[in-house]
Structures are given as C-alpha cells and as structure tokens.
N, C-alpha and C. Protein backbone atom coordinates (compact mmCIF):
# COMPACT_ATOMS: atom_id res chain seq x y z
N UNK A 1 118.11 109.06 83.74
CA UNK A 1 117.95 107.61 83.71
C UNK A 1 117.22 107.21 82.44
N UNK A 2 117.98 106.18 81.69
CA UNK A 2 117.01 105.71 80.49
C UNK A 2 115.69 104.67 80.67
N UNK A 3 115.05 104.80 79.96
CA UNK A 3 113.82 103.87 80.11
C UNK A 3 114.31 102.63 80.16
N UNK A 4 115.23 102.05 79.90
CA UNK A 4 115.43 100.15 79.95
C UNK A 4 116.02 100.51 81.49
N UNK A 5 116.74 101.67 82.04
CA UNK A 5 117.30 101.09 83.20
C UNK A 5 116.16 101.27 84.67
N UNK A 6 115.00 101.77 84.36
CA UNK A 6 114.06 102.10 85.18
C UNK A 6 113.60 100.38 85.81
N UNK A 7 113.24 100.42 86.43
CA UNK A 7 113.02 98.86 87.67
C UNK A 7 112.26 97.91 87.01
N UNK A 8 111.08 98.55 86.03
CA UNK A 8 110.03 97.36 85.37
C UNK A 8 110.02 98.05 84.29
N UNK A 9 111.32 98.55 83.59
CA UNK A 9 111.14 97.96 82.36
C UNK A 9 111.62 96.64 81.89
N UNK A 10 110.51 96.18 80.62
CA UNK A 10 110.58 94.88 79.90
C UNK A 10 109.19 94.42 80.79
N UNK A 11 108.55 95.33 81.36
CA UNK A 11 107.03 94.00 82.48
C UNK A 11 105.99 95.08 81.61
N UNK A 12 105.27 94.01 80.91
CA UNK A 12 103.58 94.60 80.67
C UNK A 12 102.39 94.41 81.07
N UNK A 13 101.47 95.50 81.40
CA UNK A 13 100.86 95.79 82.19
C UNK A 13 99.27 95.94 81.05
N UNK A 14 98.03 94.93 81.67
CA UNK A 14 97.34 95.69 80.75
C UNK A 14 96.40 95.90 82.29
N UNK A 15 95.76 97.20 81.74
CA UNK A 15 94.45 98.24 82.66
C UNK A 15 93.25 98.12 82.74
N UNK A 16 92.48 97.31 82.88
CA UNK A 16 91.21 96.93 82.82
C UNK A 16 90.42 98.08 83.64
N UNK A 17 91.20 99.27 83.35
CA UNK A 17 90.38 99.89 85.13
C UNK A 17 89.78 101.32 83.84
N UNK A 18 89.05 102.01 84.53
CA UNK A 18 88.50 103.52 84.61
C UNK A 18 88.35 104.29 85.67
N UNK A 19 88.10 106.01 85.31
CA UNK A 19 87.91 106.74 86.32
C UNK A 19 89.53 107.03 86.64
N UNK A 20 89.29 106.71 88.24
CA UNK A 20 90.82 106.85 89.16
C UNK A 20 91.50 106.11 89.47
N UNK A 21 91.15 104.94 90.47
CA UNK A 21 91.97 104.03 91.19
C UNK A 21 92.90 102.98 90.39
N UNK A 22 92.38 102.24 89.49
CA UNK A 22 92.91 101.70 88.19
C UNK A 22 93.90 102.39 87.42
N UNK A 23 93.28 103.46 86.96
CA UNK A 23 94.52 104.26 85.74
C UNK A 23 95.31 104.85 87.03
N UNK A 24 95.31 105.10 88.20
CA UNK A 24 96.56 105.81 88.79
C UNK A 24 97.14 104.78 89.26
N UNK A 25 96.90 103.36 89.34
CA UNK A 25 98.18 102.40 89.87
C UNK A 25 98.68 102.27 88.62
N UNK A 26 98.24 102.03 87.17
CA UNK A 26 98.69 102.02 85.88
C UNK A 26 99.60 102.87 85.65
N UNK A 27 99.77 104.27 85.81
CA UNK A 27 100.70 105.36 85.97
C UNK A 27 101.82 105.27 86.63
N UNK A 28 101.53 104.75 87.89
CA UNK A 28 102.29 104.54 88.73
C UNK A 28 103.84 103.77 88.17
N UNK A 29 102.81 102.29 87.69
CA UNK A 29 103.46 101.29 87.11
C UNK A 29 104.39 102.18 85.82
N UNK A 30 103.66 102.84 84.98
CA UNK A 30 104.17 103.20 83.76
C UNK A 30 105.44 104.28 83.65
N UNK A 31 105.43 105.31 84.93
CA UNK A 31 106.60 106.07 85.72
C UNK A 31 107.87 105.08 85.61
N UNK A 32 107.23 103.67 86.39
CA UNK A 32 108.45 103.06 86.69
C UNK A 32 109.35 102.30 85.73
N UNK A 33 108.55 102.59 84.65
CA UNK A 33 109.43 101.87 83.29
C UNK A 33 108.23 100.94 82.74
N UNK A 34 107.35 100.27 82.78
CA UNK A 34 106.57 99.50 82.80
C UNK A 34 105.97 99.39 81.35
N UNK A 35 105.61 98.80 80.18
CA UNK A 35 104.48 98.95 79.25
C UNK A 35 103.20 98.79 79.92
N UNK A 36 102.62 99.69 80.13
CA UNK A 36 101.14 99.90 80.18
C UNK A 36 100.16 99.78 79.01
N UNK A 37 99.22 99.02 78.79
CA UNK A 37 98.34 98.68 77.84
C UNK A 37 96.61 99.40 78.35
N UNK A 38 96.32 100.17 78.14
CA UNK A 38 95.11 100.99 78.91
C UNK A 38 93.97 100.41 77.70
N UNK A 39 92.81 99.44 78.40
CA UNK A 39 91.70 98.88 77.82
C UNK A 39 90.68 100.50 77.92
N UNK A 40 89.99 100.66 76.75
CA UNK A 40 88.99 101.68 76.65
C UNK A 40 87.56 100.85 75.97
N UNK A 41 86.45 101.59 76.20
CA UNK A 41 85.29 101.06 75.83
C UNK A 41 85.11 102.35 74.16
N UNK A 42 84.56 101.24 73.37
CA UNK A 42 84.63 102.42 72.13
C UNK A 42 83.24 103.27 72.23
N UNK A 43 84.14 104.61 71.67
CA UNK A 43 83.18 105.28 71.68
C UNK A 43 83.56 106.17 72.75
N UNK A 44 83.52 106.62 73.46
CA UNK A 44 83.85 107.70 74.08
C UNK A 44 84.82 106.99 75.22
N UNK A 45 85.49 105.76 75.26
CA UNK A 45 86.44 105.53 76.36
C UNK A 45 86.27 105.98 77.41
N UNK A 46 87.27 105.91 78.39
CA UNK A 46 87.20 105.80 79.65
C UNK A 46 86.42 107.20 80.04
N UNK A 47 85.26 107.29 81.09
CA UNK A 47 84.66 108.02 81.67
C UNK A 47 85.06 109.34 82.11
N UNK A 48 86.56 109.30 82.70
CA UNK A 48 87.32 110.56 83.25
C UNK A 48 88.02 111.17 81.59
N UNK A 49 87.68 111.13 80.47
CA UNK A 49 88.03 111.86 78.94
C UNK A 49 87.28 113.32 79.20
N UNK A 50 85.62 112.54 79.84
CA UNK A 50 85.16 114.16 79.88
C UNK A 50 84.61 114.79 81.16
N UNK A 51 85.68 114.32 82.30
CA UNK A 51 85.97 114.68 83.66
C UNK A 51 86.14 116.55 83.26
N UNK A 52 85.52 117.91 83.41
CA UNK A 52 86.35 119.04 83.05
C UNK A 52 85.09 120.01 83.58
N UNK A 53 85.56 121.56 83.51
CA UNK A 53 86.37 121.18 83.02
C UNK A 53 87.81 121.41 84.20
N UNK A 54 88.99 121.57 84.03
CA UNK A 54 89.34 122.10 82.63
C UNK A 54 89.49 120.75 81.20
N UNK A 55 89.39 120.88 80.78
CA UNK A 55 90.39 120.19 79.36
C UNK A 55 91.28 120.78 78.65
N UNK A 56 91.89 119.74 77.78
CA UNK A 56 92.66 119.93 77.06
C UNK A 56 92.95 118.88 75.73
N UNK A 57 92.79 119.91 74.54
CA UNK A 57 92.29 119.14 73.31
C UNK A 57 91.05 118.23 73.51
N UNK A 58 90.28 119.12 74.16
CA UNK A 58 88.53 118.22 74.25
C UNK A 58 89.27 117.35 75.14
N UNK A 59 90.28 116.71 76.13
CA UNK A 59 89.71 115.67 77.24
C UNK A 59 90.15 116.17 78.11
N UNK A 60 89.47 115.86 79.44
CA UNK A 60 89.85 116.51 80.50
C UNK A 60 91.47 116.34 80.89
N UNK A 61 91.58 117.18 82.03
CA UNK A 61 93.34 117.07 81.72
C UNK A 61 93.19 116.06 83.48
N UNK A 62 92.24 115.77 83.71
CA UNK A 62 92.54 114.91 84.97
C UNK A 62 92.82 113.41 84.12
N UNK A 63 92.18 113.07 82.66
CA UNK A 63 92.84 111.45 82.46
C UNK A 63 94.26 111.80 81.97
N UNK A 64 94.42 112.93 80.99
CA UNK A 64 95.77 113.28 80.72
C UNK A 64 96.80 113.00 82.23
N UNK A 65 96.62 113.39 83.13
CA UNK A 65 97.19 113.22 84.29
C UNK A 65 97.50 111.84 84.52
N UNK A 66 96.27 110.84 84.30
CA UNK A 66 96.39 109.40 85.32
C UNK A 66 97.14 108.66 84.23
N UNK A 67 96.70 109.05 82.58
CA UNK A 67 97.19 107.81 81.67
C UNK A 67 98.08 108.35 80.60
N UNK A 68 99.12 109.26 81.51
CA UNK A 68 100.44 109.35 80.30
C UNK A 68 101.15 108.02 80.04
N UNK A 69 101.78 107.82 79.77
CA UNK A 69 103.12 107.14 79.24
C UNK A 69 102.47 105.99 79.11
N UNK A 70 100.86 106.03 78.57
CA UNK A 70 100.54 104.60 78.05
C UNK A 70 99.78 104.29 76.94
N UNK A 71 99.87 103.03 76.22
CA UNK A 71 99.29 102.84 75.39
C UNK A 71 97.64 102.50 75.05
N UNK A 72 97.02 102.95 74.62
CA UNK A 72 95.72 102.33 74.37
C UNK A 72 94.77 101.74 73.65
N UNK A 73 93.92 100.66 73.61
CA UNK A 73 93.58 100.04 72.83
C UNK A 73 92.07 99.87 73.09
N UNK A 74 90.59 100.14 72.11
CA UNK A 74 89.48 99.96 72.39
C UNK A 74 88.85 98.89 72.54
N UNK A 75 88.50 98.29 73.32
CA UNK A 75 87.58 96.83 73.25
C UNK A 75 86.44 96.78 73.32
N UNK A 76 85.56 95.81 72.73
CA UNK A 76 84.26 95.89 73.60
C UNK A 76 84.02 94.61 74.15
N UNK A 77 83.86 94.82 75.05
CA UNK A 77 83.62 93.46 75.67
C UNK A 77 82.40 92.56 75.79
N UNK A 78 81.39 93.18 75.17
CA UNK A 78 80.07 92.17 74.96
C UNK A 78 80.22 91.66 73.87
N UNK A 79 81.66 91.83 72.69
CA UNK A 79 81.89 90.98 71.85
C UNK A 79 82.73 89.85 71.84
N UNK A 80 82.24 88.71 71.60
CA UNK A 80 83.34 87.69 71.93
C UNK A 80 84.52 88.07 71.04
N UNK A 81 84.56 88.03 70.12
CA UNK A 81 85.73 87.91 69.28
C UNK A 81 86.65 89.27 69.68
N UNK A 82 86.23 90.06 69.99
CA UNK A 82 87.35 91.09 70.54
C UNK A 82 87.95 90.40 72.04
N UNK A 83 86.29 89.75 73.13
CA UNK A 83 86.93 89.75 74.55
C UNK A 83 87.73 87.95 73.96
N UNK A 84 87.81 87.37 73.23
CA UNK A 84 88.17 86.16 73.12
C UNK A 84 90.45 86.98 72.56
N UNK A 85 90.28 87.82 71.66
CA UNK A 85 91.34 88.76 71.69
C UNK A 85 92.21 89.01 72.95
N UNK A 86 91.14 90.02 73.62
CA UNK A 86 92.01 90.54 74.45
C UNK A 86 92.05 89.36 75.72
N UNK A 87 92.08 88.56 76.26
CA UNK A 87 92.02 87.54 76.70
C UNK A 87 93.35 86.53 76.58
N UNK A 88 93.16 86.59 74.64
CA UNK A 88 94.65 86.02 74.39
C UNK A 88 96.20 87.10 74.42
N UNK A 89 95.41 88.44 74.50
CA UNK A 89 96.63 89.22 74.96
C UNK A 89 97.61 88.77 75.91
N UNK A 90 96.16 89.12 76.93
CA UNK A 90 96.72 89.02 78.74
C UNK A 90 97.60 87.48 78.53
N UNK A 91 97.14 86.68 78.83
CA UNK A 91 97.28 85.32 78.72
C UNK A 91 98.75 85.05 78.01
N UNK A 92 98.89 85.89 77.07
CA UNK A 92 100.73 85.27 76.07
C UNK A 92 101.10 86.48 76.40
N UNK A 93 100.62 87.45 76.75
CA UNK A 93 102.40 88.59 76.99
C UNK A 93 102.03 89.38 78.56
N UNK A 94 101.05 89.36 79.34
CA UNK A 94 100.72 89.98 80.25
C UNK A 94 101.83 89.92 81.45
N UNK A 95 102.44 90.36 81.90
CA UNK A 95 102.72 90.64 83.35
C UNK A 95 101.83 90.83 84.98
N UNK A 96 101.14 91.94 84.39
CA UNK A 96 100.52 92.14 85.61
C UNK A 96 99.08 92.60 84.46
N UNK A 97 97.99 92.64 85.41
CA UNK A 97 96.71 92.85 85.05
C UNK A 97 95.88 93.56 86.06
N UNK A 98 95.60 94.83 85.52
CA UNK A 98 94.91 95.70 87.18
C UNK A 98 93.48 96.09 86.19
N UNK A 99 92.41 95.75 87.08
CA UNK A 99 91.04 95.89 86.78
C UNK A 99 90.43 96.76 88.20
N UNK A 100 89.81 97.42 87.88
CA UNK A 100 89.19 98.10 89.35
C UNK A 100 87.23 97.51 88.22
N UNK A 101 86.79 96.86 87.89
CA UNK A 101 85.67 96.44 87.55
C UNK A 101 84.79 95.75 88.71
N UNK A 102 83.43 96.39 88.60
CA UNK A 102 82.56 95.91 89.84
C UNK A 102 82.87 94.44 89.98
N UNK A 103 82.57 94.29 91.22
CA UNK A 103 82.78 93.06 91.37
C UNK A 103 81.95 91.69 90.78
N UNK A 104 83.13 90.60 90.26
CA UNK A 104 82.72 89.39 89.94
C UNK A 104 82.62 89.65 88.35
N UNK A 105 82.65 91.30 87.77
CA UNK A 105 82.45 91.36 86.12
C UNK A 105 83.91 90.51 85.34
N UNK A 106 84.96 90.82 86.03
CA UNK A 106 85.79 90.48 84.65
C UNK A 106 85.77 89.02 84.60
N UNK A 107 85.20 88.60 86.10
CA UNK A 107 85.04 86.49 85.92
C UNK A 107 84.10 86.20 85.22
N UNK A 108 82.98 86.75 85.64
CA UNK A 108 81.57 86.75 84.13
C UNK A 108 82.42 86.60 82.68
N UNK A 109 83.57 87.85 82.67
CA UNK A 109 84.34 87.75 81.21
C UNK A 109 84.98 86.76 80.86
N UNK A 110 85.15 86.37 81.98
CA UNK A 110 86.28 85.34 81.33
C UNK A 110 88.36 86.01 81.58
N UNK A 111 87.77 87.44 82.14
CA UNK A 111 88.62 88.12 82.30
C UNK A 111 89.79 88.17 83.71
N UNK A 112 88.99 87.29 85.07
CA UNK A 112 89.87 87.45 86.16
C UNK A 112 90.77 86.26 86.64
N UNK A 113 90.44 86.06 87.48
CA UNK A 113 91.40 84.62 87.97
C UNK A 113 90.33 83.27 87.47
N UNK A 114 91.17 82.48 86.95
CA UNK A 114 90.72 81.43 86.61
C UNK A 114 90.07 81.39 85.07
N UNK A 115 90.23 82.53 84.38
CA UNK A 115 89.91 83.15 83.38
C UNK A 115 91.20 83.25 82.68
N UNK A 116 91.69 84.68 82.88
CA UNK A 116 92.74 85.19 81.84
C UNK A 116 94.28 84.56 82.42
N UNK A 117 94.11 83.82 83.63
CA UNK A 117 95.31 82.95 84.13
C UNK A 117 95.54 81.36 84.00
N UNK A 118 94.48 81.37 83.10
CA UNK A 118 94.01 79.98 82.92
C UNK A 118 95.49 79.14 82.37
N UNK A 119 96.11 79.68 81.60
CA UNK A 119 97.32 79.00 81.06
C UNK A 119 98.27 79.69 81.19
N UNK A 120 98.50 80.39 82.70
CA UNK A 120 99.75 81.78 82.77
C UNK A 120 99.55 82.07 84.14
N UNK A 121 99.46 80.98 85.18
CA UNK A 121 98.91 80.94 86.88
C UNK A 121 100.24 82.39 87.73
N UNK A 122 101.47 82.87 86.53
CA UNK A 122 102.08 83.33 87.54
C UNK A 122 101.45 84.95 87.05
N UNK A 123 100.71 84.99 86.72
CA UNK A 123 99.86 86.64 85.96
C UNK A 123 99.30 87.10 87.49
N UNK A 124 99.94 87.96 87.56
CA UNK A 124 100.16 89.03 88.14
C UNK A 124 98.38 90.06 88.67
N UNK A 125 97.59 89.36 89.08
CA UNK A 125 96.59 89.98 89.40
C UNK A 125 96.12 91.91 90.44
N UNK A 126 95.95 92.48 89.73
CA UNK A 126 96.23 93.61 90.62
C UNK A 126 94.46 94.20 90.82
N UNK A 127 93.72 93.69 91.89
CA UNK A 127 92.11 93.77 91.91
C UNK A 127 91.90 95.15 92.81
N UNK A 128 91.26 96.23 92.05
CA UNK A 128 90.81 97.11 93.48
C UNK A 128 89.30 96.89 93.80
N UNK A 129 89.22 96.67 94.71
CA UNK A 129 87.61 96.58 95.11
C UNK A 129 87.15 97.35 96.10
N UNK A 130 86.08 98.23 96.51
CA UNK A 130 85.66 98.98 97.58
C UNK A 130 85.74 98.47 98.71
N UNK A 131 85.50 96.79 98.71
CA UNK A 131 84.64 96.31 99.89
C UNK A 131 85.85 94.59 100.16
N UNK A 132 87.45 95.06 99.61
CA UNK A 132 87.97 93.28 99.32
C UNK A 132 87.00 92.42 98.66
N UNK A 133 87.65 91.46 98.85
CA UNK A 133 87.57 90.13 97.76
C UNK A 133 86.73 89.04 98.37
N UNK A 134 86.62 89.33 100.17
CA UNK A 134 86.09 88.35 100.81
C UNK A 134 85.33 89.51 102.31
N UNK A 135 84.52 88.75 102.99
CA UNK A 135 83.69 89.30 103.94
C UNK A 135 82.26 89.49 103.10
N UNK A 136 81.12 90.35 103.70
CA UNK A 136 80.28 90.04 103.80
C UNK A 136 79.72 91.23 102.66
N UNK A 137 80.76 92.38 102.27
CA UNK A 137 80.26 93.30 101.69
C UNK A 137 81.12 93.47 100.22
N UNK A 138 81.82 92.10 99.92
CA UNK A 138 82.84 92.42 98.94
C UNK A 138 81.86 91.96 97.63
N UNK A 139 80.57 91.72 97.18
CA UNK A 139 80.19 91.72 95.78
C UNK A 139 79.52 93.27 95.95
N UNK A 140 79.40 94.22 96.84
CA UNK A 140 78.93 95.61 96.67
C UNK A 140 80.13 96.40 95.75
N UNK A 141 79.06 97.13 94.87
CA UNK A 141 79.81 97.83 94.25
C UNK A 141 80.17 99.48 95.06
N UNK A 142 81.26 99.94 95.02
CA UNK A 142 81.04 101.64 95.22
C UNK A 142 82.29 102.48 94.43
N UNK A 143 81.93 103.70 95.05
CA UNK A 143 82.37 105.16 94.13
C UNK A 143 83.63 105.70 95.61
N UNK A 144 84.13 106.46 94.87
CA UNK A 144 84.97 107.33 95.84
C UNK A 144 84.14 108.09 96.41
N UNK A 145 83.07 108.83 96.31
CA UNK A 145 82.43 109.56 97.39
C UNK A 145 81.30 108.76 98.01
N UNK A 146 81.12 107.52 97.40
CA UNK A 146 80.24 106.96 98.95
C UNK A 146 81.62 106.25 99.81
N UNK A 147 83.02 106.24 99.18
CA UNK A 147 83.96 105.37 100.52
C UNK A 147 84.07 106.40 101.24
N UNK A 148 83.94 108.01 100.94
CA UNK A 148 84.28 109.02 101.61
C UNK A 148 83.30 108.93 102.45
N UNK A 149 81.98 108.56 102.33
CA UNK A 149 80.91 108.94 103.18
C UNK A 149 81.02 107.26 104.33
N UNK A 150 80.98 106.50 103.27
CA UNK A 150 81.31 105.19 104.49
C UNK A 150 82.67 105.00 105.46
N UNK A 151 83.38 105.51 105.00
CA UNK A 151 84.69 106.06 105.94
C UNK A 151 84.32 106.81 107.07
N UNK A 152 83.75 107.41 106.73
CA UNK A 152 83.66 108.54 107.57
C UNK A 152 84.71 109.93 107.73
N UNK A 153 84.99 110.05 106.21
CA UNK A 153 85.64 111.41 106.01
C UNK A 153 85.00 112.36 105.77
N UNK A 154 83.63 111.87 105.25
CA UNK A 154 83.22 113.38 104.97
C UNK A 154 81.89 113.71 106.25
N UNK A 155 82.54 113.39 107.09
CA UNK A 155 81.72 113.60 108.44
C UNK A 155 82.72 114.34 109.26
N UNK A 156 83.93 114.72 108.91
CA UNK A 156 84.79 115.57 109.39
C UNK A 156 85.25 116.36 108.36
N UNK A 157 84.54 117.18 107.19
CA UNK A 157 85.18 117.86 106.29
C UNK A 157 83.68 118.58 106.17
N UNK A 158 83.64 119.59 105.36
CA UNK A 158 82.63 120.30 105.27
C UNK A 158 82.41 122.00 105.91
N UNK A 159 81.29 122.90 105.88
CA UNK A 159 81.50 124.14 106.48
C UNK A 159 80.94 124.49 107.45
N UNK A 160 80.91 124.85 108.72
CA UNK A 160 79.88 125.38 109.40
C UNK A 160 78.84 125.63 109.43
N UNK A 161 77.46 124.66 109.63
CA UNK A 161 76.32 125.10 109.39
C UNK A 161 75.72 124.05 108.24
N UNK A 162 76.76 123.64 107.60
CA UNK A 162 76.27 122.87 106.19
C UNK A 162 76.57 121.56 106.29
N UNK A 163 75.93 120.96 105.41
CA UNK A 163 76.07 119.26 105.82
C UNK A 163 77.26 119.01 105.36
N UNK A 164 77.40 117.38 105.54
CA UNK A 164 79.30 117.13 105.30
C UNK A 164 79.15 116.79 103.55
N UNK A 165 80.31 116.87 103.30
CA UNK A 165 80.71 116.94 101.76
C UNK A 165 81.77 116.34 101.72
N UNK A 166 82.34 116.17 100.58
CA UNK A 166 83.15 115.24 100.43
C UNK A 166 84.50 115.90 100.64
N UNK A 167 85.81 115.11 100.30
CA UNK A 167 87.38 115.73 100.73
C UNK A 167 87.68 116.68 100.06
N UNK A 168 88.54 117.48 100.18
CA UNK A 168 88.08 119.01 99.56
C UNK A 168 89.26 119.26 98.86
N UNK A 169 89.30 119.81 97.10
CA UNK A 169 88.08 120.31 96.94
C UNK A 169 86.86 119.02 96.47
N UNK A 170 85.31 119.62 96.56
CA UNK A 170 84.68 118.51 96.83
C UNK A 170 84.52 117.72 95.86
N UNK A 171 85.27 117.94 94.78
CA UNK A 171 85.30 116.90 94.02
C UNK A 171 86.59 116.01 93.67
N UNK A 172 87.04 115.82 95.04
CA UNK A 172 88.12 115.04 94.58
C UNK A 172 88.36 113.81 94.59
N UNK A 173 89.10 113.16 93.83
CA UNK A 173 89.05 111.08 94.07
C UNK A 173 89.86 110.82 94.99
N UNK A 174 90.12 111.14 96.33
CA UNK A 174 91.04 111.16 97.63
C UNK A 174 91.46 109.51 97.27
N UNK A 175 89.55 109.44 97.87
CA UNK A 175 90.17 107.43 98.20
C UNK A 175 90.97 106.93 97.02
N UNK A 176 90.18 107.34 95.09
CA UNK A 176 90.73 106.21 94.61
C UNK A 176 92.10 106.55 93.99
N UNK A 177 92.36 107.86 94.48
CA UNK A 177 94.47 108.12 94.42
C UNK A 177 95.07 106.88 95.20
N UNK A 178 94.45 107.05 96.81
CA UNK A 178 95.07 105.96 97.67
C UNK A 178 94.95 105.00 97.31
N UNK A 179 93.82 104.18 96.95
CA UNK A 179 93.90 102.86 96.57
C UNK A 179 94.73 102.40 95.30
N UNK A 180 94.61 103.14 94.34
CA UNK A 180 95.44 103.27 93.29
C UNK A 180 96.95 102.97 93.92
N UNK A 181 97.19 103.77 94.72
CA UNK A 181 98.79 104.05 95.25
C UNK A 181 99.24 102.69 95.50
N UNK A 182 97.73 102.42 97.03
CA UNK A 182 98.54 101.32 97.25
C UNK A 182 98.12 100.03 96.33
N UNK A 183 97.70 100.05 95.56
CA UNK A 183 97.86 98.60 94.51
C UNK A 183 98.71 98.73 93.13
N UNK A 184 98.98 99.64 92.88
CA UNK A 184 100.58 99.53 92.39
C UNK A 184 101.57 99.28 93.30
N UNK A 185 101.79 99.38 94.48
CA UNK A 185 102.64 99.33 95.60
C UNK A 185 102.91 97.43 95.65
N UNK A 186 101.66 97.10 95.86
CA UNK A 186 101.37 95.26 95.98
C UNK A 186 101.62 94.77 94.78
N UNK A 187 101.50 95.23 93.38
CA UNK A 187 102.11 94.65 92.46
C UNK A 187 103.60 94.61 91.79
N UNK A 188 103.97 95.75 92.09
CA UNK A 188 105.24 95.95 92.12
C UNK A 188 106.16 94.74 93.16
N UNK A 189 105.76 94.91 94.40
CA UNK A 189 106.22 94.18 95.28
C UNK A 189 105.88 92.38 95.03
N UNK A 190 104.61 92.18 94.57
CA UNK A 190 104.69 90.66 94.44
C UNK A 190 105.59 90.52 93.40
N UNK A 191 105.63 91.21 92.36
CA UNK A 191 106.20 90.83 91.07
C UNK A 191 105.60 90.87 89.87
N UNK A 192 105.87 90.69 88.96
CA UNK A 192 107.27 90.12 88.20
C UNK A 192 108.49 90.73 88.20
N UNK A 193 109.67 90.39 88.19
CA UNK A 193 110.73 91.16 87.85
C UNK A 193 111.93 90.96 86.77
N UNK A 194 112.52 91.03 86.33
CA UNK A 194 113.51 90.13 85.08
C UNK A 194 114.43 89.23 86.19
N UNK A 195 114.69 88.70 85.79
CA UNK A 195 115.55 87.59 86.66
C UNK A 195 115.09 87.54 88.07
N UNK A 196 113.80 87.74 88.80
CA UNK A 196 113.46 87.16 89.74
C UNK A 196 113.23 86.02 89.88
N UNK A 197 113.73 85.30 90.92
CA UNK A 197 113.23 83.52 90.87
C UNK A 197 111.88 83.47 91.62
N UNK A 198 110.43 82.95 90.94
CA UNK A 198 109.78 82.58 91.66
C UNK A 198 108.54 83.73 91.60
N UNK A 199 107.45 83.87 91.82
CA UNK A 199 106.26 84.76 91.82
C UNK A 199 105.37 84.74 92.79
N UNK A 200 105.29 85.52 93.24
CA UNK A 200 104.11 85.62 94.52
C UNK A 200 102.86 84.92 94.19
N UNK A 201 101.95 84.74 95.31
CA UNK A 201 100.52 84.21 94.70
C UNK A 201 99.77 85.67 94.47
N UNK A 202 98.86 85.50 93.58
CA UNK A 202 98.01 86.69 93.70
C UNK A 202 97.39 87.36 94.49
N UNK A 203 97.54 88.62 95.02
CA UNK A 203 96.80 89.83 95.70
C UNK A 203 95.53 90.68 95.37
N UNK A 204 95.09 91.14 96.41
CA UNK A 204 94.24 91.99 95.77
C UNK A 204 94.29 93.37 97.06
N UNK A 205 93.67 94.75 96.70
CA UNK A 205 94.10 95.77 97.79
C UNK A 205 92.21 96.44 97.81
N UNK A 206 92.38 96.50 98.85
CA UNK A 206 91.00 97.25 99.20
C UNK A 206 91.46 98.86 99.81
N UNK A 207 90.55 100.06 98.70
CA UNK A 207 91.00 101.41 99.11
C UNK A 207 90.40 101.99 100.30
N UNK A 208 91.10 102.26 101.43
CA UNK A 208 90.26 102.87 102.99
C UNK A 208 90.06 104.14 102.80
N UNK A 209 88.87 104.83 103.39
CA UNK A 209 88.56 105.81 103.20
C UNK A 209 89.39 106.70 104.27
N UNK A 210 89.28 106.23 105.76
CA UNK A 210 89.79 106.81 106.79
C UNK A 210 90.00 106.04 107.90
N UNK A 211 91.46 106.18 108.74
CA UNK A 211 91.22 105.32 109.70
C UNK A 211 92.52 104.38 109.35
C-alpha cells in the first residue's frame, strides 16, 4: 500500500505530548498515513531520548519505537516568539493536535481550546489526562506508575512476600500504551478526513489503569 492511499494521508498532526501516552497515539496516527509534527523541548528533547538502556545511536530505542515516521521540531515555550510560531502552525495547517501536558498548561500557553482553535474551531483536539477534563480530580497531575498504583494493578502484580510493583516488567508504561491507543482511536474516529462532510466537536480520553 502506498503512503497517499493509507486512510489519513494528507491530515497533520502536531504532538504536544512526551514520554508515552502522547507519542504512541502520534505513531499510531503516523502508521496510518498521517503527517506527524513531534514538538521537542531544546536541549535534550523529549524525556524518553534517554529512557535505556538499551539505546541506540545514544537514544533509547523505546522513543525510536513511539516516534518513527515523524517529523520534529524544537520549541521552547517560555518564549513568546517561538510559542506565538508554533501556535500559528497549529492554527493554519493543523488537523488534529494531541498534548498529554499537565493539566490546564497548554491553556496557560495559549496552546489548548480556545487558544490554538481560536480561528480553526474544527481542530481536532486529542487531550490525555490521568484524571479527564472534568470531576473533582481532573487539574491532578499523574505518571503511569501512580495510575498503576491508583488502579489498582499493582496490587495484583508483584512476588510473594514482596510489596506490589508495578505491571511487569516493572518498568513498563502499560497505562500510557492504553491511553495512547485509545486516543488515537477518538481522533481518528471524530475526524478529520478528506472529503468528510462536517467535524465532530472536540474530545478528550482519560487512560484506566484497571477495571
């Protein structure tokens, strides 16, 4: 199959995310034909570079894994004139936009809804958050091994005798594969598509630990 005939090619995607959950719905997207645009912080970029080991060519081969088939570009975002940039990216060519950023940061930026959709309402929002977007625990920030521990997975994993640990092996990003999964899943499905009539309203996916 050629790359134009894959499902989303011609839809661009930029990544506001790090780590796991973010760059593996980005992948996801980018499998499916997609331009992926992967935001990095300068200077040593995204956090999972020196995930290892193992590595490969100095970065670990777990981001090699999440962020093939995409492009990347460094920002910094405590600068206006870069975040005033990437802002006008999203805004004139964006499709979809997936941030896994603690909560309420990329609106501080100028970066989430009501921000980078300000003149482009059908932009494609793709939010992972630990805790959703609404209820009583959604401005908490968390990690894949405290959803493992607030799940209650790693209260059924572990060895005889020893306290619980995380999904095995124990260092793995269980939850933010899943959440990843399923929020490429919700963006894909709301849209955009080439000749689709019409655009979903914006979504957002919260990753479950267990249950």
């Amino acid at each position: 199959m050629s790359e134009a005939s894959l499902p989303l090619a011609g839809i661009r995607v930029i990544e506001l995310g790090s780590s796991v959950a973010a760059p593996y719905a980005g992948s996801i997207l980018a499998e499916l034909g997609a331009e992926v645009i992967k935001v990095e912080k300068p200077g040593k970029g995204d956090d999972a570079r020196g995930w290892g080991p193992p590595f490969h060519e100095g970065v670990g081969t777990i981001f090699h894994a999440l962020n093939r088939n995409k492009r990347s570009i460094t920002v910094d975002l405590a600068d206006d004139v870069q975040r005033a940039a990437l802002r006008k990216l999203i805004v004139e060519s964006a499709d979809v936009l997936i941030q896994n950023m603690r909560p309420g940061h990329a609106e501080q930026l100028g970066l989430g809804r009501g921000g980078a959709d300000g003149r482009e309402p059908r932009l494609v929002h793709a939010t992972i958050a630990a805790f959703g977007q609404t209820g009583p625990l959604a401005q908490r920030p968390g990690y894949d091994p405290l959803m493992q521990a607030f799940g209650g997975l790693m209260g059924v994993t572990g060895e005889p005798g020893r306290p619980p640990s995380g999904s095995a092996p124990r260092s793995s990003t269980w939850v933010g594969h899943v959440g990843g999964h399923r929020r490429a899943g919700g963006a894909e499905t709301a849209g955009p598509r080439p000749g689709r009539a019409g655009w979903s309203a914006p979504r957002s996916t919260r990753p479950r630990s267990a249950g």
